[in-house]
Protein backbone atom coordinates (compact mmCIF):
# COMPACT_ATOMS: atom_id res chain seq x y z
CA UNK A 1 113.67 40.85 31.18
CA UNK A 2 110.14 40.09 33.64
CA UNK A 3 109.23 37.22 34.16
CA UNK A 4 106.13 36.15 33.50
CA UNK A 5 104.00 34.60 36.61
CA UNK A 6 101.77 32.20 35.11
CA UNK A 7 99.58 31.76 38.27
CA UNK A 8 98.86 35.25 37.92
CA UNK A 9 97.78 34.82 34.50
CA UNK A 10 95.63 31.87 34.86
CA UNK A 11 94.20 34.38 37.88
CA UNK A 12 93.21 37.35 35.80
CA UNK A 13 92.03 35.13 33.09
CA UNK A 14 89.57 33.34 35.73
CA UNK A 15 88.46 36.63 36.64
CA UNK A 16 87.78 37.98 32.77
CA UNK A 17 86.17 35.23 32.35
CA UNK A 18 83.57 35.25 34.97
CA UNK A 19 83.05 39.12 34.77
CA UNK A 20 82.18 38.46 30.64
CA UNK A 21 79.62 35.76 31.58
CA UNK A 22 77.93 38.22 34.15
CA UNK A 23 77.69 40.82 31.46
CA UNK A 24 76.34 38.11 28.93
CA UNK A 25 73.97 37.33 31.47
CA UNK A 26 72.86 40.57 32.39
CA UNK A 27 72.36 41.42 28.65
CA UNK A 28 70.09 38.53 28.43
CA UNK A 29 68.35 39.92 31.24
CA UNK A 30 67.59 42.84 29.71
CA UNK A 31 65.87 41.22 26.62
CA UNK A 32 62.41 40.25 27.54
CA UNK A 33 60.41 37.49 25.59
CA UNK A 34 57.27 37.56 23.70
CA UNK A 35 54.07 37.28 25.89
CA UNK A 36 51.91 36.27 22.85
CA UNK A 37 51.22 36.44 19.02
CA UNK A 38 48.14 37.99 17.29
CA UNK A 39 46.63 37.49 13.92
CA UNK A 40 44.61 40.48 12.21
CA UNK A 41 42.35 41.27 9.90
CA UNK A 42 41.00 44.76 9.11
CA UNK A 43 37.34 44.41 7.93
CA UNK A 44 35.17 46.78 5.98
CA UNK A 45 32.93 49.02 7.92
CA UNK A 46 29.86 48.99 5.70
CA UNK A 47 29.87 45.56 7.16
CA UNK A 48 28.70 46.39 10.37
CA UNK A 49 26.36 48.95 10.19
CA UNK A 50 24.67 46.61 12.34
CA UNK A 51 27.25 45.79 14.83
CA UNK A 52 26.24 42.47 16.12
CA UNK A 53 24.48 41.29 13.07
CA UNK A 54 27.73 42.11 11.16
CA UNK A 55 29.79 40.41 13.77
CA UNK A 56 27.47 37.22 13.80
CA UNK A 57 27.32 36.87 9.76
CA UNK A 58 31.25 37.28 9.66
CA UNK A 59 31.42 34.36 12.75
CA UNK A 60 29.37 31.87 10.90
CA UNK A 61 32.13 32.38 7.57
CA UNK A 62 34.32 31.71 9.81
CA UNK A 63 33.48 28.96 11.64
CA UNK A 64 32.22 27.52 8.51
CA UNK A 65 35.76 27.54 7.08
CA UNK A 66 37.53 26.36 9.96
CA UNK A 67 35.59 23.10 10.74
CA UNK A 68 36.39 22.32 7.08
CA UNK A 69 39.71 22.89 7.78
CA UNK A 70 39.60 20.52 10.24
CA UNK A 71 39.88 22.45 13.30
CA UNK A 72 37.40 22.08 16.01
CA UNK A 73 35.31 25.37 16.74
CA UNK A 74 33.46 25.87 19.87
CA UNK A 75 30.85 28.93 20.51
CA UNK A 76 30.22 30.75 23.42
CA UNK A 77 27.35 30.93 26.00
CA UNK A 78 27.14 34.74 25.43
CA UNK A 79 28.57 34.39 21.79
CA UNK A 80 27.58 38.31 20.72
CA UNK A 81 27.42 39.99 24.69
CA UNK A 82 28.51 43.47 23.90
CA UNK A 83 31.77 44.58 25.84
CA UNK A 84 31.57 48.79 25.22
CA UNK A 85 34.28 51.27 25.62
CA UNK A 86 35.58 54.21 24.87
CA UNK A 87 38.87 55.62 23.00
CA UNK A 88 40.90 58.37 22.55
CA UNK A 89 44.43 58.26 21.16
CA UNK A 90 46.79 61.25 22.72
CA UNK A 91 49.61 63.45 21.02
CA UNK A 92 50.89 67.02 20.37
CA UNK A 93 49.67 68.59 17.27
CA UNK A 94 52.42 67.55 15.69
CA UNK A 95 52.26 64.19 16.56
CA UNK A 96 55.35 63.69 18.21
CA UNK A 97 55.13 60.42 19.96
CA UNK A 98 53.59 58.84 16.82
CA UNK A 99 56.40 60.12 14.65
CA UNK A 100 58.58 58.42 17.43
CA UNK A 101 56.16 55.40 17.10
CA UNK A 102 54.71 55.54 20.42
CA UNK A 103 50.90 55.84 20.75
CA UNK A 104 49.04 57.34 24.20
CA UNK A 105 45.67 55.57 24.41
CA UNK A 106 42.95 56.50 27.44
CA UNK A 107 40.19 53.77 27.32
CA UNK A 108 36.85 54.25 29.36
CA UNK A 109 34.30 51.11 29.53
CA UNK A 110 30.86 51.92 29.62
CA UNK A 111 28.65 49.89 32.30
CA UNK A 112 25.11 50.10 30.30
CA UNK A 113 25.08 53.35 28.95
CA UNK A 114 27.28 55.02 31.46
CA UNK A 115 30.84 55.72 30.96
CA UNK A 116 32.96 54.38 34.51
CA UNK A 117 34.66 56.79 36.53
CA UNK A 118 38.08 55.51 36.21
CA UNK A 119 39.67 55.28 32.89
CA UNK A 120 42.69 53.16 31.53
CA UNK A 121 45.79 54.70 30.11
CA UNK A 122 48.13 53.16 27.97
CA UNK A 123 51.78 53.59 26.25
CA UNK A 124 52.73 51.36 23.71
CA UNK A 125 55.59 51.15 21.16
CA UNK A 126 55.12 49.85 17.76
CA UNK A 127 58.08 48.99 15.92
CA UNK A 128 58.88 46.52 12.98
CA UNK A 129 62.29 45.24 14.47
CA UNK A 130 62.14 42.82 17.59
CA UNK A 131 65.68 43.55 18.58
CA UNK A 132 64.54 47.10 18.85
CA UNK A 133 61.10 46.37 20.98
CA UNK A 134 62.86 43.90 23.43
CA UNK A 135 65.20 46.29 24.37
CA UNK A 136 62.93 49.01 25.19
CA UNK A 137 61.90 50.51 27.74
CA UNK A 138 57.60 51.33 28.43
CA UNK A 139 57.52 51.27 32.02
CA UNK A 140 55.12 53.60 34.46
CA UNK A 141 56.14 55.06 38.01
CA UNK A 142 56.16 52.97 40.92
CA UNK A 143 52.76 52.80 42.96
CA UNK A 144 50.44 52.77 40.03
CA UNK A 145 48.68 49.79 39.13
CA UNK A 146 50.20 48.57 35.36
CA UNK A 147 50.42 45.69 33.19
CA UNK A 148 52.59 45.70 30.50
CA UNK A 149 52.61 42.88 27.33
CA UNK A 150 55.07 42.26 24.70
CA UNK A 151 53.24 41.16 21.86
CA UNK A 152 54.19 40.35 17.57
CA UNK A 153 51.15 41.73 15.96
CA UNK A 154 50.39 39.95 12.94
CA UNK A 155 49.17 41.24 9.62
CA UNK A 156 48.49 41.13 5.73
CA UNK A 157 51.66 42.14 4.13
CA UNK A 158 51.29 45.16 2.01
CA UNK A 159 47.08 44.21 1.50
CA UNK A 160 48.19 40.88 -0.45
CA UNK A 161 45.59 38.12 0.13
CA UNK A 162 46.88 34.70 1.60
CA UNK A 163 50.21 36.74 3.13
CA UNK A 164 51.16 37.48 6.68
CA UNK A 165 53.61 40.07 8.28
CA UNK A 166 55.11 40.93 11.65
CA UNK A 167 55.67 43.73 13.58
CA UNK A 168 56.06 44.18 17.35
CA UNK A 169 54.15 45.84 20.31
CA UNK A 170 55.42 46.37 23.74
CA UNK A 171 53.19 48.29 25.73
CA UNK A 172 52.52 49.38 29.22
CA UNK A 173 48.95 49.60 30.69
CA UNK A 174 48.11 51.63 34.12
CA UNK A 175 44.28 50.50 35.10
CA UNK A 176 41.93 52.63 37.42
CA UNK A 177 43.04 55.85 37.16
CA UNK A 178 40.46 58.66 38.24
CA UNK A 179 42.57 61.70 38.09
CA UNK A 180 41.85 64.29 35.49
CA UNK A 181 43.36 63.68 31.89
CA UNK A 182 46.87 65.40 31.34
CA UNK A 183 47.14 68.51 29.47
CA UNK A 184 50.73 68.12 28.41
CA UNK A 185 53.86 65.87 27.79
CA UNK A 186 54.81 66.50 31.14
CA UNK A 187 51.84 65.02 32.79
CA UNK A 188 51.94 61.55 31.19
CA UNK A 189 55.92 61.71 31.71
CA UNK A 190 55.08 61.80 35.65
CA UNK A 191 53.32 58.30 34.61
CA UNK A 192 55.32 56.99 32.56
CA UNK A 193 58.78 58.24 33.31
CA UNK A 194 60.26 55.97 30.23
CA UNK A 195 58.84 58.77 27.91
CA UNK A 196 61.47 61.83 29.19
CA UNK A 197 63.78 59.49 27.05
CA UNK A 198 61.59 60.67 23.96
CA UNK A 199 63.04 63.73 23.59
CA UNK A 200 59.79 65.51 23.25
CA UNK A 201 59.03 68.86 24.90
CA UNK A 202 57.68 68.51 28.08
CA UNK A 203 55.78 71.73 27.68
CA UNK A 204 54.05 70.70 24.64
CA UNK A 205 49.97 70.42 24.55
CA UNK A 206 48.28 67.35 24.51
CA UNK A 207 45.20 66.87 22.10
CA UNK A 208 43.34 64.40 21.29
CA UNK A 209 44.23 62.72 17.77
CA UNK A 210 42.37 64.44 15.13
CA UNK A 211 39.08 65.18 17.49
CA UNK A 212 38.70 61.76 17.21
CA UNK A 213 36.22 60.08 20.34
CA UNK A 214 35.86 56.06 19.35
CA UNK A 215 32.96 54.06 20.66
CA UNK A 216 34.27 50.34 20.57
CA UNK A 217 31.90 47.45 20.34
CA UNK A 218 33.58 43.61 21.42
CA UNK A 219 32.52 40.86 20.50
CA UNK A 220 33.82 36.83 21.62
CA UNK A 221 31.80 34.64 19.66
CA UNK A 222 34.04 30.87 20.38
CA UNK A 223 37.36 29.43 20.33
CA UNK A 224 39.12 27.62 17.74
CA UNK A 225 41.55 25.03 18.78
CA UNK A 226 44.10 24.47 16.39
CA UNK A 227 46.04 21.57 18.34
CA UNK A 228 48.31 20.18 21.21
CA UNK A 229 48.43 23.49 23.73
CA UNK A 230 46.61 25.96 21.17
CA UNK A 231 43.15 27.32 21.73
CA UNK A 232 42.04 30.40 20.72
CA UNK A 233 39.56 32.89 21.39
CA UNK A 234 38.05 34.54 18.02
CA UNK A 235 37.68 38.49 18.20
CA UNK A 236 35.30 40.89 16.02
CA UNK A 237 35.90 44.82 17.20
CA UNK A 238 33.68 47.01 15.93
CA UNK A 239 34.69 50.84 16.20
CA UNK A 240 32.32 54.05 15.41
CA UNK A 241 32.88 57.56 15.90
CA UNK A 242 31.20 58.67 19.14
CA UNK A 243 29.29 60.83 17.02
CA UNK A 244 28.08 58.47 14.00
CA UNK A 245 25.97 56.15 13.42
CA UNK A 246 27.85 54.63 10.75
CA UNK A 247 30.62 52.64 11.79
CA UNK A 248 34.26 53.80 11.22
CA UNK A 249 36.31 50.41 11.23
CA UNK A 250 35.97 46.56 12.02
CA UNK A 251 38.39 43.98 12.71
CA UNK A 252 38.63 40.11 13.36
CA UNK A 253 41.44 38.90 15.35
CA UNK A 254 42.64 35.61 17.62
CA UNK A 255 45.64 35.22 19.69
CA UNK A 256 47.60 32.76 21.76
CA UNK A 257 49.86 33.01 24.42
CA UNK A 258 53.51 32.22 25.00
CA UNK A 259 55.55 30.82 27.76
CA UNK A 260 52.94 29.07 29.80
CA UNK A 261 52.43 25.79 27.64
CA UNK A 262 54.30 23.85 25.51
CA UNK A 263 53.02 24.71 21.65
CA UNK A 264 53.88 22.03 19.03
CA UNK A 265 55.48 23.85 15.91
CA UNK A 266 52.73 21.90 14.25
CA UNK A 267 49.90 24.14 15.93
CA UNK A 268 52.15 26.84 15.09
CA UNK A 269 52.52 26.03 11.41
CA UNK A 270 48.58 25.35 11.43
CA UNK A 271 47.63 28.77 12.81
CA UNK A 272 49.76 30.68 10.46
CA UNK A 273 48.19 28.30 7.52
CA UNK A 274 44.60 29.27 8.70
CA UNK A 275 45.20 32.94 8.90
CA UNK A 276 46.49 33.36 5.49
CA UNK A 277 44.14 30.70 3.76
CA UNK A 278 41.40 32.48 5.01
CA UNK A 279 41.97 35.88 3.63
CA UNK A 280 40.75 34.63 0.45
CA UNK A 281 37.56 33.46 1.94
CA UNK A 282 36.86 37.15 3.62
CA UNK A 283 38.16 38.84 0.76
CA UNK A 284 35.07 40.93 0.08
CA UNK A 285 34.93 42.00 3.41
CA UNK A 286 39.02 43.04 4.32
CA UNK A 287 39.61 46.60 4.12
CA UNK A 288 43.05 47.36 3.25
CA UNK A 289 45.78 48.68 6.21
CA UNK A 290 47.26 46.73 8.93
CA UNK A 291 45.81 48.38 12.01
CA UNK A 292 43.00 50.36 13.32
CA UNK A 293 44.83 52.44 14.98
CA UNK A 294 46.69 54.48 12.18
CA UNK A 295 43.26 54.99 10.79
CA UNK A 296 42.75 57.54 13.50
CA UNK A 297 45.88 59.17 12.54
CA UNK A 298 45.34 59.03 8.81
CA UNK A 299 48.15 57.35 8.15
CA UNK A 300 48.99 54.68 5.66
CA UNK A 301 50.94 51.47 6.64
């Protein structure tokens, strides 16, 4: 019979050991944390016919019903200074990246009345599970100059008043681009490489989503500061179709980052407490759906 070397064992065993904590910790590499959380609320469009009127009568509800809540509101020097762009969401006619849920968006600001030269162009996956965002993979090709944001997007559950749900957004945004707009898959895979993974066809078309051209109207009217290490600043988007008059879709939102400052789970608790408590109060204005986005596609949530 072999002996058995026990220095050899205690050897090997050393060696598993350290090779299973390098995979653990280049797992945990791979996961990448939250950047920030943001609360939503879809708005009725009849609302804002008048854009800015419409965003300053929904402020002042607002505002009204946080300071009773307790919560210190503070408006801003250019409270309803338009920011103006435009939008156009990207896809095959069959909408294959959406059915893989990955939305193409080109965004344009306007200086004045004048659309700039360079455009932004964004990728950004959509999913409900976080396990299955954080692993992901959005990135562009080296050289270009991108941002990209891992964010929980945060909702009315299934259009019930005074209820909150979660999904997750990790996106990837190249800024300044002046080249002229891809025609096919293949031209946004040279920018964002991560798409080849898809499995779409390369040679596919690209359209834009149901002829759709938005004309987005922004609008920062103050900050509410719900406590230790949590300020936020209050959002009202305004969207129209490029070629009505009407508007199309409106939407109040607030967010507030993660990983920079220390956040109380009391803030935390508060902020949740506020969005859902004040569904109630807007409920003649919330328009059912969770985003605006898959209102351009015509697709329920």
């Amino acid at each position: 019979m072999y002996k058995i070397n026990m220095r050899y064992i205690k050897y090997f065993s050393i060696q598993i050991f350290f090779l299973l904590l390098l995979f653990s910790f280049s797992y945990s590499q791979e996961k990448r944390a939250l950047d920030s959380r943001e609360f939503k609320i879809l708005l009725k469009a009849e609302k804002f016919t008048d854009s800015r009127n419409g965003a300053e009568t929904i402020w002042k509800q607002i505002k009204t019903f946080a300071v009773s809540k307790g919560f210190k509101v503070s408006e801003s020097d250019d409270a309803y200074s338009e920011n103006i762009r435009e939008i156009v969401f990207l896809d095959t006619k069959n909408l294959d990246f959406f059915k893989k849920n990955l939305i193409i968006r080109k965004r344009t600001k306007y200086s004045g009345s004048t659309l700039s030269s360079n455009y932004e162009l964004t990728i950004k996956l959509r999913v409900d599970d976080l396990k299955d965002a954080e692993s992901s993979d959005v990135s562009s090709r080296d050289g270009l100059d991108s941002k990209s944001k891992f964010e929980e997007d945060i909702g009315m559950s299934n259009d019930i008043v005074g209820s909150m749900r979660s999904v997750y957004s990790l996106s990837n945004s190249v800024k300044k681009l002046t080249f002229e707009q891809g025609i096919k898959v293949k031209d946004y895979c040279d920018i964002f490489p991560s798409l080849t993974k898809a499995g779409i066809n390369q040679e596919e078309d690209i359209y834009t989503v149901n002829d759709i051209v938005i004309k987005e109207y922004v609008y920062e009217p103050g900050e509410i500061k719900f406590g230790a290490g949590m300020k936020v600043t209050a959002e009202i988007t305004v969207w129209f179709k490029a070629d009505e008059t009407n508007p199309f879709i409106a939407e109040f939102s607030f967010k507030y980052k993660l990983g920079k400052k220390i956040i109380s789970n009391e803030s935390v608790k508060a902020c949740e407490d506020f969005f859902k408590t004040l569904q109630p109060v807007l409920s003649e204005s919330i328009h059912s759906g969770f985003t605006k986005t898959k209102m351009i596609y015509g697709k329920s949530e």
